[in-house]
C-alpha atoms as a PDB file:
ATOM      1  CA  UNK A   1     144.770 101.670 174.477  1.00  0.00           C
ATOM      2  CA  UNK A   2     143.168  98.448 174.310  1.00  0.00           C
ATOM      3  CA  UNK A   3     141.230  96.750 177.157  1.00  0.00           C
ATOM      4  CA  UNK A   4     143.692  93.739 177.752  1.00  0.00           C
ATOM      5  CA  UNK A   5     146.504  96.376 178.639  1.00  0.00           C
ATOM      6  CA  UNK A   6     144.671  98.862 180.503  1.00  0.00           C
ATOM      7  CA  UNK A   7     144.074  96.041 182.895  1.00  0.00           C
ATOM      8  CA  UNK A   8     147.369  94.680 183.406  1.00  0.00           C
ATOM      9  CA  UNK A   9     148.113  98.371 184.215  1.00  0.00           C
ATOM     10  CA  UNK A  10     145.883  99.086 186.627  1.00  0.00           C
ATOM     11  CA  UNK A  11     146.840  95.717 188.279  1.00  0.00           C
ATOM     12  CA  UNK A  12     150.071  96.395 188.067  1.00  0.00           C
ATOM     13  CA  UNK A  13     149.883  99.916 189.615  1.00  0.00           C
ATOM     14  CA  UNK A  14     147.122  97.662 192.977  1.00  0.00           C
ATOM     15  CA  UNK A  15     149.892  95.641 193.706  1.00  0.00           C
ATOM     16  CA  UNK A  16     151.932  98.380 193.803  1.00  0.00           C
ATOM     17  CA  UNK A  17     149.433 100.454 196.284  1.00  0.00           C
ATOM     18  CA  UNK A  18     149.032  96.975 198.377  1.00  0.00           C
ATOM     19  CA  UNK A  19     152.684  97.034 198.892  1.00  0.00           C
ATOM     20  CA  UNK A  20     153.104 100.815 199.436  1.00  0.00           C
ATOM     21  CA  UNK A  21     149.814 100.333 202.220  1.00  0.00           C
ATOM     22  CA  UNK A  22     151.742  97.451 204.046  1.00  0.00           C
ATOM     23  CA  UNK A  23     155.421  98.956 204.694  1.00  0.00           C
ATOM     24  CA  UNK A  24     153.862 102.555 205.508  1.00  0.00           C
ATOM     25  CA  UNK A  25     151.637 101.141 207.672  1.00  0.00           C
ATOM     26  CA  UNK A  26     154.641  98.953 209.685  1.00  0.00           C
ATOM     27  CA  UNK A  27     157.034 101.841 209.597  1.00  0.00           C
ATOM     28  CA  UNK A  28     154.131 104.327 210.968  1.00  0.00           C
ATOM     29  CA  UNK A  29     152.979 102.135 213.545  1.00  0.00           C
ATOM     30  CA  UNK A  30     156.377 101.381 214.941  1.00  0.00           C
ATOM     31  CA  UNK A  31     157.181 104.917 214.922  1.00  0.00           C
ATOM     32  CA  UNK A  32     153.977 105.573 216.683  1.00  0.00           C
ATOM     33  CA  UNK A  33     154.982 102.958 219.555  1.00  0.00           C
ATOM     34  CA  UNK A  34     158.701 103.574 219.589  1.00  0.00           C
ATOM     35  CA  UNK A  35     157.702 106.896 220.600  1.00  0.00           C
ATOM     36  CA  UNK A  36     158.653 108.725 224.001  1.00  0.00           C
ATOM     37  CA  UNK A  37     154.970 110.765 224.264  1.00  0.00           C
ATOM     38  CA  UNK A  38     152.989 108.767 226.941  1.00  0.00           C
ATOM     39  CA  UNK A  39     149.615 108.929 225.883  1.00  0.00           C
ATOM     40  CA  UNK A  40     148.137 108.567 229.110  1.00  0.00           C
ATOM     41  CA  UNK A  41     150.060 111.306 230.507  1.00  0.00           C
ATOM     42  CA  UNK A  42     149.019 113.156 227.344  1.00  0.00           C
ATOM     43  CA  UNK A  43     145.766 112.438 227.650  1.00  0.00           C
ATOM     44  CA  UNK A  44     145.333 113.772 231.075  1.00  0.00           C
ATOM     45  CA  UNK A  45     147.506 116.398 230.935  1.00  0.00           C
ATOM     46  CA  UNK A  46     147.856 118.240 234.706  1.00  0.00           C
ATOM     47  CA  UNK A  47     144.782 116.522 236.155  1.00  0.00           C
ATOM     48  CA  UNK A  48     145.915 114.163 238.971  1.00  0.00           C
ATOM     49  CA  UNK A  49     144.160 110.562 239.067  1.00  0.00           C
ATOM     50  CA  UNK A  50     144.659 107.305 240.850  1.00  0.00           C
ATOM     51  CA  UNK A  51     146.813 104.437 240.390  1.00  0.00           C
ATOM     52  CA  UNK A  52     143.655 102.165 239.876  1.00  0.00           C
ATOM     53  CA  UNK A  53     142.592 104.884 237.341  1.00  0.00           C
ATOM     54  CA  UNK A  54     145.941 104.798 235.786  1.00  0.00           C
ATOM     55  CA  UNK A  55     145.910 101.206 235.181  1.00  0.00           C
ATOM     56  CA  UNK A  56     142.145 101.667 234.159  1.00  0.00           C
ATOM     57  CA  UNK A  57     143.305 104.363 231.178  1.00  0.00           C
ATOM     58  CA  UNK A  58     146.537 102.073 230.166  1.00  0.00           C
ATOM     59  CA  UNK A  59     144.479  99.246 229.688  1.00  0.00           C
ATOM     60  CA  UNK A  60     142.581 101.540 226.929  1.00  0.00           C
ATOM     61  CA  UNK A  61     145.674 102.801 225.324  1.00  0.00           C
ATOM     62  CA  UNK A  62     146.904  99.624 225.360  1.00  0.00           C
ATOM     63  CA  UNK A  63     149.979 100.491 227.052  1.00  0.00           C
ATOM     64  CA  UNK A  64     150.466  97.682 229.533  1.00  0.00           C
ATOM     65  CA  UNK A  65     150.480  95.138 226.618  1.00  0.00           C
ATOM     66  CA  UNK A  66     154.072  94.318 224.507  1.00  0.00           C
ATOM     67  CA  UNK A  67     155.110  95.451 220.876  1.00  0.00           C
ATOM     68  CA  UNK A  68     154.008  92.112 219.765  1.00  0.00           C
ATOM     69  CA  UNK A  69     150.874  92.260 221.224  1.00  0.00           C
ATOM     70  CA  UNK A  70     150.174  95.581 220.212  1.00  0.00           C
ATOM     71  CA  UNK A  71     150.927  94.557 216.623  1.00  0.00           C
ATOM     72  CA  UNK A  72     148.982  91.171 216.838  1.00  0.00           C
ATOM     73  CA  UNK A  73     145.766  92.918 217.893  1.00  0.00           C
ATOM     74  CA  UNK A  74     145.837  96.001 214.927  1.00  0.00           C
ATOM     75  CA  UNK A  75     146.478  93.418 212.175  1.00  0.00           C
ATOM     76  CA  UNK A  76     143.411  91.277 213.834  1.00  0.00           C
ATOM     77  CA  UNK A  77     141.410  94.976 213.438  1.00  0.00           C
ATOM     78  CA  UNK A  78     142.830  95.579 209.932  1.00  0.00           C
ATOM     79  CA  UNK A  79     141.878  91.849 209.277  1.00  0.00           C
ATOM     80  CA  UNK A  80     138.589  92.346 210.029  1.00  0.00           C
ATOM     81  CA  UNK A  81     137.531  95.196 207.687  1.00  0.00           C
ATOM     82  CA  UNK A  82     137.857  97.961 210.219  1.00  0.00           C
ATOM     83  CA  UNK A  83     140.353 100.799 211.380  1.00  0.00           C
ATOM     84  CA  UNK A  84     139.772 100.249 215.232  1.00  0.00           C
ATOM     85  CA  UNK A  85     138.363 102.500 217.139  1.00  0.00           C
ATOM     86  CA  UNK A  86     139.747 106.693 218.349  1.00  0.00           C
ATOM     87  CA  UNK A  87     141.196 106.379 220.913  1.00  0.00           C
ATOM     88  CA  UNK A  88     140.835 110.209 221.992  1.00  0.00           C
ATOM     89  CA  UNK A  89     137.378 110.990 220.060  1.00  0.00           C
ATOM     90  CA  UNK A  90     135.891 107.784 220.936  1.00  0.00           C
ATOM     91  CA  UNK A  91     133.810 106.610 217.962  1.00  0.00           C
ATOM     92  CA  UNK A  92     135.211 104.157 214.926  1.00  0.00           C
ATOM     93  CA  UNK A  93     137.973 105.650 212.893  1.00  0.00           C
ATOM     94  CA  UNK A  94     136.503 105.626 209.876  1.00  0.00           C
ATOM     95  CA  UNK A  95     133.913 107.601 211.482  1.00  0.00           C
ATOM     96  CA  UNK A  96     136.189 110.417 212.305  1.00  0.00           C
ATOM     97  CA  UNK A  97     138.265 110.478 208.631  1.00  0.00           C
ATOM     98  CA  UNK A  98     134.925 110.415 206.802  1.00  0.00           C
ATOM     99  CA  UNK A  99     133.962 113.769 208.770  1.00  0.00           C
ATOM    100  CA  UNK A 100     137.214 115.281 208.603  1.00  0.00           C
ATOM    101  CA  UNK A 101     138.228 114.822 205.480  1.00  0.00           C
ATOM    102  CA  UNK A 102     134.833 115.964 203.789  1.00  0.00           C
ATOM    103  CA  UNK A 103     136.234 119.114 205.406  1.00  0.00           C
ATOM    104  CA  UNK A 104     139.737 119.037 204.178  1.00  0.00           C
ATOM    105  CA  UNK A 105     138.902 117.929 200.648  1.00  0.00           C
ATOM    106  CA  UNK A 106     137.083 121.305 199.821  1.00  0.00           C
ATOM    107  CA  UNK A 107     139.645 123.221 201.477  1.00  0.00           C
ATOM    108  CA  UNK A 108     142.435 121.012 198.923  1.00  0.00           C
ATOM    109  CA  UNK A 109     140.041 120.782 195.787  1.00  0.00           C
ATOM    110  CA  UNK A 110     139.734 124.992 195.921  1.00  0.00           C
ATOM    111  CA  UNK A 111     143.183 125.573 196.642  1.00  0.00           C
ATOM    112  CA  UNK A 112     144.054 122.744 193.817  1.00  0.00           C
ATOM    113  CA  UNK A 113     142.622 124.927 191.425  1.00  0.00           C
ATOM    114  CA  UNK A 114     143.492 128.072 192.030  1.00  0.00           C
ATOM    115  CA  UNK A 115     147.315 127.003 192.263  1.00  0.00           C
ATOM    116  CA  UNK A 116     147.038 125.133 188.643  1.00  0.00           C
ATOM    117  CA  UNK A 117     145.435 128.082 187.085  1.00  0.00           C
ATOM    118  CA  UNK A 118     147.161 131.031 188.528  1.00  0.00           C
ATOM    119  CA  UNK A 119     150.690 128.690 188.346  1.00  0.00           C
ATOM    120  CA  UNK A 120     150.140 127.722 184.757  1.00  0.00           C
ATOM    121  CA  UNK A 121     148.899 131.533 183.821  1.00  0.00           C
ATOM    122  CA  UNK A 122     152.010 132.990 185.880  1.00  0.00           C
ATOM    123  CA  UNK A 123     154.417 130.589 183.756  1.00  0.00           C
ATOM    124  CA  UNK A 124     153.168 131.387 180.651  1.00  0.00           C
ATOM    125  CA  UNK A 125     153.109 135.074 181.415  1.00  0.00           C
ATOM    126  CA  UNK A 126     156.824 134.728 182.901  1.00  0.00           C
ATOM    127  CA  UNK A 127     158.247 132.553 179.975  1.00  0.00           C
ATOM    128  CA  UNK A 128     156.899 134.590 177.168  1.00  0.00           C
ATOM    129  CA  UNK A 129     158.326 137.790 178.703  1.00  0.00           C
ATOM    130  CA  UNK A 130     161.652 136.229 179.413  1.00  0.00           C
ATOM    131  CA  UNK A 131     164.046 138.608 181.139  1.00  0.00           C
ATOM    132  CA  UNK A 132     162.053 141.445 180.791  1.00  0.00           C
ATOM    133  CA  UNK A 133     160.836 142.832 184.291  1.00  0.00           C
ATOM    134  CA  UNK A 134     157.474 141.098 184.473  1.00  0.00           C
ATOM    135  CA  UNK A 135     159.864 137.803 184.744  1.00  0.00           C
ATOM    136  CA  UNK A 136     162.323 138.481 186.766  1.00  0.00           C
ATOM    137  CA  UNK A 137     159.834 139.510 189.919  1.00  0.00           C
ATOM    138  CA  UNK A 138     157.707 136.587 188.524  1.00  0.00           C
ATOM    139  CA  UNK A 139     160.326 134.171 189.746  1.00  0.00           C
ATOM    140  CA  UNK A 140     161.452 136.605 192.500  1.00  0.00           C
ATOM    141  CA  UNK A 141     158.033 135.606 193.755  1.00  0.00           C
ATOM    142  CA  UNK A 142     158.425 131.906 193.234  1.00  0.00           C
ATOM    143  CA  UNK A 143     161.768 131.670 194.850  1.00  0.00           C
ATOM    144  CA  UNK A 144     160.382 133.391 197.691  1.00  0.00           C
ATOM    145  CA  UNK A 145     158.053 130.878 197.973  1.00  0.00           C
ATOM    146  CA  UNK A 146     159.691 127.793 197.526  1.00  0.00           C
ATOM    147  CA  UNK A 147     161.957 129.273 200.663  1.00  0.00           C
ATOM    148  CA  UNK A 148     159.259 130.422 202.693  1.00  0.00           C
ATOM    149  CA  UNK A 149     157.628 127.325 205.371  1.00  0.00           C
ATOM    150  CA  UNK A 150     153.912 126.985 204.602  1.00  0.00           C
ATOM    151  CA  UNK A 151     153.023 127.834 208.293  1.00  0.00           C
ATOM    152  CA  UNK A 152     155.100 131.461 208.270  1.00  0.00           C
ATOM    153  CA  UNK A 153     153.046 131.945 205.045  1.00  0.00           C
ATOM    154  CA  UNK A 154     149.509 131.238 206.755  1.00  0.00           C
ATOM    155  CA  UNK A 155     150.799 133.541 209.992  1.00  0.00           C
ATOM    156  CA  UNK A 156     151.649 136.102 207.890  1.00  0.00           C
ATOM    157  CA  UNK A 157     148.643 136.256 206.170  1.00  0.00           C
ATOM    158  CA  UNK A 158     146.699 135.410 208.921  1.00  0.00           C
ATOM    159  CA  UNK A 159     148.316 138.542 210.721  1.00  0.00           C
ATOM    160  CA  UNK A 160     147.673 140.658 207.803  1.00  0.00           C
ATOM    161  CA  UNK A 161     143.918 140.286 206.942  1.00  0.00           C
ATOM    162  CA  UNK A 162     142.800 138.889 210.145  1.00  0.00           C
ATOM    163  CA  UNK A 163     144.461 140.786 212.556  1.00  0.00           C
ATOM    164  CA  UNK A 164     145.118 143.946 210.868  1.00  0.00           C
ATOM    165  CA  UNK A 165     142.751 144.329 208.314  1.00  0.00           C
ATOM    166  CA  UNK A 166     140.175 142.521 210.085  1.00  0.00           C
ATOM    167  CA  UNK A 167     138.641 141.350 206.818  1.00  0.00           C
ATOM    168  CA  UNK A 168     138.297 137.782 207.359  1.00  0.00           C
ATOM    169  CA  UNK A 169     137.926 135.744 210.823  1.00  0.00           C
ATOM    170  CA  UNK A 170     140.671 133.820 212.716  1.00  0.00           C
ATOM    171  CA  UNK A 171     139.773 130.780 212.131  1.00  0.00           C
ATOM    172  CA  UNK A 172     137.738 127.400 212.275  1.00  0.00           C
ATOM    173  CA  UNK A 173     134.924 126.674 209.791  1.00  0.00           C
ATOM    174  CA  UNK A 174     131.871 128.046 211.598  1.00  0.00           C
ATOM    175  CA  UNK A 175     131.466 130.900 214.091  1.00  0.00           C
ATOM    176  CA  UNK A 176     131.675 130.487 217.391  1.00  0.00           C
ATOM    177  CA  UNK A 177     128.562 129.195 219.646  1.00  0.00           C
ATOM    178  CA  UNK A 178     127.290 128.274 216.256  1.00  0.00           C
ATOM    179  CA  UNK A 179     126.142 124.563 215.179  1.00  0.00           C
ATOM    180  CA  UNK A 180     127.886 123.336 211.748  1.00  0.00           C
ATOM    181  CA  UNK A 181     124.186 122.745 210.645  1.00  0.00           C
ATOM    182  CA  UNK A 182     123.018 126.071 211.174  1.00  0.00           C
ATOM    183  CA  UNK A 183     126.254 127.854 209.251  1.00  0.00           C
ATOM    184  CA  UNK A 184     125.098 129.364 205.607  1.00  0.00           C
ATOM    185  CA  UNK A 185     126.877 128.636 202.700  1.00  0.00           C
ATOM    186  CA  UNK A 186     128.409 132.077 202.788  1.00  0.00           C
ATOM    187  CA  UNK A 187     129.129 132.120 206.249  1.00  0.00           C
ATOM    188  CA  UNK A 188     131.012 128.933 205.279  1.00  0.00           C
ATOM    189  CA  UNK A 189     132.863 130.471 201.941  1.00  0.00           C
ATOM    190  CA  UNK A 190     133.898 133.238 204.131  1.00  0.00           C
ATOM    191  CA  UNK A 191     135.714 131.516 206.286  1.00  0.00           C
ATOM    192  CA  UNK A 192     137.177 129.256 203.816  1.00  0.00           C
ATOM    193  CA  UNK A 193     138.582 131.990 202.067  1.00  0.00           C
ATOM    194  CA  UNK A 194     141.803 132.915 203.935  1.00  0.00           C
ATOM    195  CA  UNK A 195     143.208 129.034 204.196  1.00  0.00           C
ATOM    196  CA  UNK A 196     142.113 127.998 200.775  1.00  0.00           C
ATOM    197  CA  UNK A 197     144.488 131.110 199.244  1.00  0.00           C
ATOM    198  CA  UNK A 198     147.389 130.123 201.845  1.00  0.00           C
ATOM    199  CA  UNK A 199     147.012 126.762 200.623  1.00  0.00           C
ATOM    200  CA  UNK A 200     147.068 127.843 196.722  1.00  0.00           C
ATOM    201  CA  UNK A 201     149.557 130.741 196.885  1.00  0.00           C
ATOM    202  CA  UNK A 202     151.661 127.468 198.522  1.00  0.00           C
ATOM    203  CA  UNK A 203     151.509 125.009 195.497  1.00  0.00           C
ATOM    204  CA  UNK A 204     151.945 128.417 192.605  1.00  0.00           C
ATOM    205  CA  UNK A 205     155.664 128.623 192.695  1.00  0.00           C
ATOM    206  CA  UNK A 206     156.314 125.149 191.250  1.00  0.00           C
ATOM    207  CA  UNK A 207     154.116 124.655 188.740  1.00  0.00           C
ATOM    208  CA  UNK A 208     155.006 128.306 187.631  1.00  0.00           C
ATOM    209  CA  UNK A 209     158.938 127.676 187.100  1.00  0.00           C
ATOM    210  CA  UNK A 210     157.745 124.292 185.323  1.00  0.00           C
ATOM    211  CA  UNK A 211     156.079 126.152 182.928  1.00  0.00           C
ATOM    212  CA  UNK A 212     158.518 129.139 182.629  1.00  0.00           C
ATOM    213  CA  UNK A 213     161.254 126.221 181.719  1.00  0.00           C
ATOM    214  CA  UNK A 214     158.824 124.250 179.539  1.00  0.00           C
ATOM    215  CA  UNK A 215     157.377 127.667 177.260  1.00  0.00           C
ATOM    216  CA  UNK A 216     160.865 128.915 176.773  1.00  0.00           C
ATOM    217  CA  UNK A 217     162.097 125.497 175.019  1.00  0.00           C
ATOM    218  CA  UNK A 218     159.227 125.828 172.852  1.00  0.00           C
ATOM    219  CA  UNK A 219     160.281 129.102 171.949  1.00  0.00           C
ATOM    220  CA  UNK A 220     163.666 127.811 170.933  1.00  0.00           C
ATOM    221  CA  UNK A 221     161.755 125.044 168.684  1.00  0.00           C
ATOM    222  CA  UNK A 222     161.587 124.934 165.168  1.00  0.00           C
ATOM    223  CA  UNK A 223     158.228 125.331 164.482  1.00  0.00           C
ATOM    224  CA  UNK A 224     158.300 128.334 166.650  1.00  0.00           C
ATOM    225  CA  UNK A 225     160.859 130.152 164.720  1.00  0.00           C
ATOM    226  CA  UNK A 226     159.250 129.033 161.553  1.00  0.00           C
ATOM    227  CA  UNK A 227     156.035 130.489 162.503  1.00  0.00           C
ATOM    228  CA  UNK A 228     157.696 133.555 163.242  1.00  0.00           C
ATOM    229  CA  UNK A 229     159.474 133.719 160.273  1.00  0.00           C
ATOM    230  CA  UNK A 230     155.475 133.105 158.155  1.00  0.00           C
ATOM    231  CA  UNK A 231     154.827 136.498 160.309  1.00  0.00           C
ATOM    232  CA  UNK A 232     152.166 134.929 163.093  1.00  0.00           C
ATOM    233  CA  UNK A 233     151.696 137.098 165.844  1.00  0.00           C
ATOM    234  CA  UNK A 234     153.404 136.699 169.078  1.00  0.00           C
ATOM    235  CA  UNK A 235     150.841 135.848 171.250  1.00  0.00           C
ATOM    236  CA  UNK A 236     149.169 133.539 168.676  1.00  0.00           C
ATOM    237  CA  UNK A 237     152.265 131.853 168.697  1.00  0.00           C
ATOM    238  CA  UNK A 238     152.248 131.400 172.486  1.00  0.00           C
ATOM    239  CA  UNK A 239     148.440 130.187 171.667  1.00  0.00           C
ATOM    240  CA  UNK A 240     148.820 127.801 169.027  1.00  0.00           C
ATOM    241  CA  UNK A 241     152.327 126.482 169.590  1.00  0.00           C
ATOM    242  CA  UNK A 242     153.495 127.353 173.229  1.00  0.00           C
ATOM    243  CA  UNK A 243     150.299 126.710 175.446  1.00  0.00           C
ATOM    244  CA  UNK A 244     149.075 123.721 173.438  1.00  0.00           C
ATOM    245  CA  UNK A 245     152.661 121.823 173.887  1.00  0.00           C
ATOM    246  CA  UNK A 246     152.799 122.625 177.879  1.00  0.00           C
ATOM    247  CA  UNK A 247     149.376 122.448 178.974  1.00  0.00           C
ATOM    248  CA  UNK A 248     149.535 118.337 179.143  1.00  0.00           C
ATOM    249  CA  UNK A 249     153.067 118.028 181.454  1.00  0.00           C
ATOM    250  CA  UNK A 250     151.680 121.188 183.367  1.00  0.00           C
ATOM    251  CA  UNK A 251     148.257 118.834 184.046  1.00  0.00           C
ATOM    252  CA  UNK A 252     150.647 116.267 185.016  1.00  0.00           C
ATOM    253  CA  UNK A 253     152.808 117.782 187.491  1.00  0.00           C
ATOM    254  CA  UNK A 254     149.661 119.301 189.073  1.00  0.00           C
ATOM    255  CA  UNK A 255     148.601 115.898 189.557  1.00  0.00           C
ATOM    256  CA  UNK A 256     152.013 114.895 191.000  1.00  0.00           C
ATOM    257  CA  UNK A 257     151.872 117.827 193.865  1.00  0.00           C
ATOM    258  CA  UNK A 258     149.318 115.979 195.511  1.00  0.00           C
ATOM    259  CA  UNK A 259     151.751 114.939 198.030  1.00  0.00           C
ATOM    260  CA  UNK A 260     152.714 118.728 199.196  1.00  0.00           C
ATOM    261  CA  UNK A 261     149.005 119.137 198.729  1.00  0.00           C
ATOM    262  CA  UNK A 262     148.106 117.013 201.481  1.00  0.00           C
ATOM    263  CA  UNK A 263     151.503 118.558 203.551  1.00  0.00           C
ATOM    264  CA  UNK A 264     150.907 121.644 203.371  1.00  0.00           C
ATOM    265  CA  UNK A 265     146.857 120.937 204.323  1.00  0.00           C
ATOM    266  CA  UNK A 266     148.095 119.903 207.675  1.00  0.00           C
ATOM    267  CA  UNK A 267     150.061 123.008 208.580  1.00  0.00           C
ATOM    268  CA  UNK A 268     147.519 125.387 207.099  1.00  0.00           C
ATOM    269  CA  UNK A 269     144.196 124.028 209.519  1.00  0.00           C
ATOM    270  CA  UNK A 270     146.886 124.271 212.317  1.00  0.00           C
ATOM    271  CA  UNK A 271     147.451 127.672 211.817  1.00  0.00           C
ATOM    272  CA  UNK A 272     143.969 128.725 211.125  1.00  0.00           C
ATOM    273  CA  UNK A 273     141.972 125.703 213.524  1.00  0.00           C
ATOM    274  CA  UNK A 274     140.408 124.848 210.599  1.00  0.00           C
ATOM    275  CA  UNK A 275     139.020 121.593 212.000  1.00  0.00           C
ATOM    276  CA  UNK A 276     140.004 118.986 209.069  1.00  0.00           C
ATOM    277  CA  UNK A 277     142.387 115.816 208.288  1.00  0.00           C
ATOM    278  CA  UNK A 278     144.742 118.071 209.352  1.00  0.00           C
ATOM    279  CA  UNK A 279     144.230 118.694 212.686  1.00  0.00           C
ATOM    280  CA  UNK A 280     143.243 115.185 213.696  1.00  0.00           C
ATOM    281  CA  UNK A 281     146.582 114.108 212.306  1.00  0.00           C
ATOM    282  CA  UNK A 282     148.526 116.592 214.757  1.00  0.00           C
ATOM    283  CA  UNK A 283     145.591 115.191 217.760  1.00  0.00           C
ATOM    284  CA  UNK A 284     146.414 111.499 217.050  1.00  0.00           C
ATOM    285  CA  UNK A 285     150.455 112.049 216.664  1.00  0.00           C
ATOM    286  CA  UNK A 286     150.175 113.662 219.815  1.00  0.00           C
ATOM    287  CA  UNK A 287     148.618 111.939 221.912  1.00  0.00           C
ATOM    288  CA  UNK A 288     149.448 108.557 220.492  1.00  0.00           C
ATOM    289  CA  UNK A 289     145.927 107.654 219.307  1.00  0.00           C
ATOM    290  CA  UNK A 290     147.113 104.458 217.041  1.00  0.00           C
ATOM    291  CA  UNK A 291     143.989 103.359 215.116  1.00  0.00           C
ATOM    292  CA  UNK A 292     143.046 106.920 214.106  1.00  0.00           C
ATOM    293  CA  UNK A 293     146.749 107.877 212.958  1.00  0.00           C
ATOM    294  CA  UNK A 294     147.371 105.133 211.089  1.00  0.00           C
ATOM    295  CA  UNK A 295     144.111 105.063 209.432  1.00  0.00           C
ATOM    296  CA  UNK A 296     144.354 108.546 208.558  1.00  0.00           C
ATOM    297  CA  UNK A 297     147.939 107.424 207.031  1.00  0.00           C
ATOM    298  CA  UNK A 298     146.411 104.784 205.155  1.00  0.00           C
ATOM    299  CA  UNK A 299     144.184 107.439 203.655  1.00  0.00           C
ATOM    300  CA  UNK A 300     146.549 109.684 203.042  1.00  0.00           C
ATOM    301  CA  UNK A 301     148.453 107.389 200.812  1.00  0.00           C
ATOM    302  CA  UNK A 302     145.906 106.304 198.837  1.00  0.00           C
ATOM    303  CA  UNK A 303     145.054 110.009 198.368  1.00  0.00           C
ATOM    304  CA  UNK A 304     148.639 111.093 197.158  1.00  0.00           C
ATOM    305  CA  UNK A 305     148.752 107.644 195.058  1.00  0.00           C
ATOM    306  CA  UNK A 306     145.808 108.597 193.425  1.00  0.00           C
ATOM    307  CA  UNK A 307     146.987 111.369 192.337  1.00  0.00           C
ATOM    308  CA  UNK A 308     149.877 109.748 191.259  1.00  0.00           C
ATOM    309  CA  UNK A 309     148.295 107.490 189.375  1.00  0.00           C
ATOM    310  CA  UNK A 310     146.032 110.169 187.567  1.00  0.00           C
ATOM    311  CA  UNK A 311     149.163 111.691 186.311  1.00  0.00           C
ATOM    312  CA  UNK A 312     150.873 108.036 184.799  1.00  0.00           C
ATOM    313  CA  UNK A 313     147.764 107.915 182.963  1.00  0.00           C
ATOM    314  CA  UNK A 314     147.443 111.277 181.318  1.00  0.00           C
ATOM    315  CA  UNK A 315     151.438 110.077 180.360  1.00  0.00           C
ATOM    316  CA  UNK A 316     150.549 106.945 179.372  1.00  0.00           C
ATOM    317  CA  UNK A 317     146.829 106.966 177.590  1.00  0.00           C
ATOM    318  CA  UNK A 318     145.767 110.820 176.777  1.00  0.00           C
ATOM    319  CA  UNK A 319     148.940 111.990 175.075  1.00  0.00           C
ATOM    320  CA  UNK A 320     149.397 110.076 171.866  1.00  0.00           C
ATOM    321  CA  UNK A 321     153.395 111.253 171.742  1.00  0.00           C
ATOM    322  CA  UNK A 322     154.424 109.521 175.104  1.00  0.00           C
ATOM    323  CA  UNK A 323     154.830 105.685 175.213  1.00  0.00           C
ATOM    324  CA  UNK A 324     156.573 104.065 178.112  1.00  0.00           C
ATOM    325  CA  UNK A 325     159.307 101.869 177.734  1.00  0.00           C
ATOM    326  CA  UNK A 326     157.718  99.011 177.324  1.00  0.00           C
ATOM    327  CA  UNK A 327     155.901  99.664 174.363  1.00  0.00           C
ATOM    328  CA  UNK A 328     158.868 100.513 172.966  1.00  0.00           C
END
């Protein structure tokens, strides 16, 4: 593709994020203050303070001002180049995201991987053995799955090889009484292990069934049965024929599952206090810290539209066959 439209795409596709940024960010931030959960109250809990303290605290969560207000002054912060301040860890926003999300984005890239490979190499497996046993408890697997919620997964493992087993730890990213500067990288792979294959195991079933679908359409192509019919071996069929025509839209929807990605990151650090993006999300929605949830929200898109966007291009500019409509 030539330079001239490569630009208007991208531009096309930064308006498009602008727009997607601004009516996220409204809806999230009225949700956030339309919400019952007092965040003083939240914030202190059981502990009993003062009236003059209470006031003191409101004035800080900015609950004595109005909607408007409350509006007026985040747009000033936004205006300005900054994401406020945390409310509950009480250093700049983009402070906090920067840490936690350096944590979460191992944790996402590892589990990324291992679902595209082992998804892709299950679907192929599945949909060149169709029907045949190896198939049918193939997708027996991905239906359970695709049924199953992401935190009963992570319990149930967690239960299994933490508990039970006692192969891995608990939880959180570092041992206990231990400074994250001091952890080895082993120390750190170990305990990365457990949510990284909840995480994965999560984002298989999808991209497996894809595949399944896409391999056993090849098979009912015409070049397949041709090649057949020269006498190539099965398998180098699946090779030269099968693999080569699904490995593109496979790449593609892998891209596209950034989204659940993200999702199911939450609920996985909750159940295994793996202290990421995850778990400040749930701290901010709880206790109504503003700035820091709707800056991590603003992140978040950007992360799942970046991902989107990865995918339109590998559509659009790496495979020669596809063409949107208006090249057409």
């Amino acid at each position: 593709m030539n330079n001239k439209k490569l630009a208007k795409f991208l531009g096309y596709k930064a308006i498009r994020l602008l727009i997607l940024l601004i009516v996220i960010a409204a809806i999230s931030f009225l949700i956030v203050q339309l919400s019952p959960i007092d965040p003083v109250k939240a914030y202190l809990g059981q502990r009993i303070v003062s009236q003059e303290q209470l006031a003191i605290m409101g004035e800080y969560w900015g609950t004595n001002l109005t909607l408007g207000e409350r509006v007026l002054g985040w747009l000033q912060t936004l205006a300005s180049g900054s994401m406020g301040f945390s409310l509950i860890y009480k250093v700049p926003v983009t402070e906090v995201i920067v840490q936690k999300f350096s944590a979460s984005v191992t944790l996402m890239v590892v589990s990324w991987v291992i679902s595209g490979v082992v998804g892709f190499g299950l679907g192929v497996l599945a949909g060149a053995k169709e029907g045949t046993w190896i198939d049918k408890a193939i997708k027996t697997y991905c239906y359970i799955l695709q049924s199953s919620p992401t935190f009963w997964i992570g319990l149930v493992i967690l239960m299994v090889f933490s508990v039970y087993l006692g192969w891995f730890p608990i939880g959180l990213s570092v041992p206990i009484g231990q400074l994250s500067d001091t952890v080895t990288f082993w120390q750190w792979l170990y305990r990365l292990i457990l949510p990284a294959f909840t995480l994965s195991i999560v984002g298989i079933a999808s991209l497996t069934m894809y595949t399944r679908d896409k391999l056993i359409n090849v098979k009912k192509s015409d070049y397949f049965l041709f090649s057949k019919a020269r006498g190539e071996s099965f398998w180098g069929m699946i090779k030269n024929h099968g693999i080569r025509n699904i490995l593109l839209p496979a790449i593609t929807i892998q891209f596209l599952s950034f989204n659940e990605l993200f999702g199911g990151t939450i609920l996985v650090e909750q159940v295994f206090a793996y202290p990421g993006i995850g778990q400040a999300t749930v701290a901010a929605g709880l206790r109504s810290d503003v700035p820091l949830l709707l800056g991590i929200v603003i992140i978040s898109t950007i992360f799942v539209f970046v991902g989107n966007l990865l995918a339109d291009v590998i559509y659009e500019y790496v495979d020669p066959r596809i063409r949107s409509e208006d090249d057409e």
